[in-house]
Protein backbone atom coordinates (compact mmCIF):
# COMPACT_ATOMS: atom_id res chain seq x y z
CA UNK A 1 0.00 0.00 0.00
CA UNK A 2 1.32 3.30 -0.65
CA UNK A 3 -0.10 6.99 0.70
CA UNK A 4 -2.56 9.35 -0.10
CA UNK A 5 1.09 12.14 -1.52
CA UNK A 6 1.60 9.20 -4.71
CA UNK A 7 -2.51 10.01 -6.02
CA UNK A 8 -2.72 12.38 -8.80
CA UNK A 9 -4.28 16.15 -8.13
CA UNK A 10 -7.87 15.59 -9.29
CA UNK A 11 -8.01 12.95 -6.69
CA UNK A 12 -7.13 14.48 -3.88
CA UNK A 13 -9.39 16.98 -4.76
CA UNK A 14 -12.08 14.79 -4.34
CA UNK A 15 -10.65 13.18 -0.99
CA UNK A 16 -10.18 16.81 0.36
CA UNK A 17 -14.03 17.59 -1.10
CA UNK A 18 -15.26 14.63 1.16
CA UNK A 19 -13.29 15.56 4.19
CA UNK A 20 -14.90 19.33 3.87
CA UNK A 21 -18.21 17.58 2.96
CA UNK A 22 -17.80 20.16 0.37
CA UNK A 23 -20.42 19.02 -2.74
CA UNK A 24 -18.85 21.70 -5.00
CA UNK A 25 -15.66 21.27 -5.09
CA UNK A 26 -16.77 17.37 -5.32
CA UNK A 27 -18.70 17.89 -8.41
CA UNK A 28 -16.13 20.26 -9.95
CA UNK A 29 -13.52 17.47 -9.77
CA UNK A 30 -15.55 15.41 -12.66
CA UNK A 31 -14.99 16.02 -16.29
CA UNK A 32 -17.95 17.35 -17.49
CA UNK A 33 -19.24 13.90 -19.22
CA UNK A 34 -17.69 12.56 -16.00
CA UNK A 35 -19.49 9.43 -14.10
CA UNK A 36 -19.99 8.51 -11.10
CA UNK A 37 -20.42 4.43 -10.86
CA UNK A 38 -21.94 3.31 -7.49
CA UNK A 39 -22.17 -0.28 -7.46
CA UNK A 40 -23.46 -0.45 -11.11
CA UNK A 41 -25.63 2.40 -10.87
CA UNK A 42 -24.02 4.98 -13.13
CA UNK A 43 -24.52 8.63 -12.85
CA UNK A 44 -23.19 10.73 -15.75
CA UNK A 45 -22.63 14.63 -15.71
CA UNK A 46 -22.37 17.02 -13.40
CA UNK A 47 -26.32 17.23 -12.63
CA UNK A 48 -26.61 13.73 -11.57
CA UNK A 49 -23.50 13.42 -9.72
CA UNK A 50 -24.37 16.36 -7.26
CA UNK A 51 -28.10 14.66 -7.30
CA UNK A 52 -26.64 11.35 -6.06
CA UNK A 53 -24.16 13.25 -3.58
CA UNK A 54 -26.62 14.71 -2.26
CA UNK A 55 -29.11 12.03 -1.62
CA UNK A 56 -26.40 9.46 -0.94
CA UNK A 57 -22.86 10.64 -0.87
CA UNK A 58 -21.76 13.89 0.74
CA UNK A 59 -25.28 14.92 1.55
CA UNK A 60 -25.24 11.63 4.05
CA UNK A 61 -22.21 13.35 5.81
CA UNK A 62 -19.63 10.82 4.30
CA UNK A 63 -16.46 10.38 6.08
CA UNK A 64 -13.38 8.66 5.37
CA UNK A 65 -10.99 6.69 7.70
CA UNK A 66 -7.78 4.92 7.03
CA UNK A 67 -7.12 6.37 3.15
CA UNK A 68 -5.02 4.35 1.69
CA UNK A 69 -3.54 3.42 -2.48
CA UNK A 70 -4.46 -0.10 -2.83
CA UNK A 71 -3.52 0.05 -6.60
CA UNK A 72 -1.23 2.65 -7.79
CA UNK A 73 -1.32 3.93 -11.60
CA UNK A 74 -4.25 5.44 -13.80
CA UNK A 75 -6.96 4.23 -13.30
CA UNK A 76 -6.16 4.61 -8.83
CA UNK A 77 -7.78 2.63 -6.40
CA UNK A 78 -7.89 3.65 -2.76
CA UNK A 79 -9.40 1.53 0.10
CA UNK A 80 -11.20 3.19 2.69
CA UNK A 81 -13.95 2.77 5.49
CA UNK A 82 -16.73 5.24 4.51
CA UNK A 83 -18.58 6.09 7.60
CA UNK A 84 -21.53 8.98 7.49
CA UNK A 85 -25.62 8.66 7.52
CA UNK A 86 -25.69 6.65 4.99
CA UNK A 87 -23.57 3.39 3.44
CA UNK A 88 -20.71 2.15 6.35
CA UNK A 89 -18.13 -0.15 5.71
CA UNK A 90 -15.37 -0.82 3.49
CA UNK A 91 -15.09 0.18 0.32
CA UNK A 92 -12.89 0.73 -2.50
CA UNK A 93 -12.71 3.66 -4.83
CA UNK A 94 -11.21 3.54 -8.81
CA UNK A 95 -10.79 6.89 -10.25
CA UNK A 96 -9.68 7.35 -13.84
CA UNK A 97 -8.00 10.59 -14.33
CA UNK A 98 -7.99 12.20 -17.58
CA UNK A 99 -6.65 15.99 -18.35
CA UNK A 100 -6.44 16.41 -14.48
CA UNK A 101 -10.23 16.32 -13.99
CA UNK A 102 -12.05 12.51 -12.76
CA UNK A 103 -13.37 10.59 -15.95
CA UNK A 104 -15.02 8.47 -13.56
CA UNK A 105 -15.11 7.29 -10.13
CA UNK A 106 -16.26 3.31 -9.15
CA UNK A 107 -17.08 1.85 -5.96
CA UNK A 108 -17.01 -1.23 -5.45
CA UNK A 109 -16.52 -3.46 -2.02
């Protein structure tokens, strides 16, 4: 496993967006025919990701604990236990970075 200082920009914009619970700066980190793929449910564009943030994501008061790279490389995958209102456990999250904005983020278990 390596840390959090080896993931590309857009990325840790996203990780600092959830730690501020900050749904702007969380939706401006997406391309703008970026996706958001939560467990097979795909949300496209900058609309529906701050939609599903809201209702399910940042809007739950996500948190993060124990960051770390589980797979190096583009696309990144970082293992984490989400914590928050809504979904708690482990998860992991792949982020494909293209032109220093997220192409798409997965989660997956």
């Amino acid at each position: 496993m390596s840390t959090q200082e080896n993931l590309p920009a857009a990325v840790r914009r996203v990780l600092a967006a959830v730690d501020a619970l900050d749904a702007d700066a969380f939706v401006a980190a997406f391309a703008p025919d970026g996706f958001v793929d939560d467990w097979g449910r795909q949300f496209r564009g900058p609309e529906r990701i701050r939609s599903w943030s809201d209702g399910e994501f940042i809007g739950k008061f996500v948190t993060f604990t124990g960051t770390e790279v589980s797979t190096p490389g583009n696309p990144v995958t970082v293992a984490t236990q989400v914590g928050g209102d809504g979904f708690n456990g482990p998860s992991h999250f792949t982020f494909d970075v293209q032109d220093d904005q997220i192409a798409s983020m997965t989660i997956t278990a």
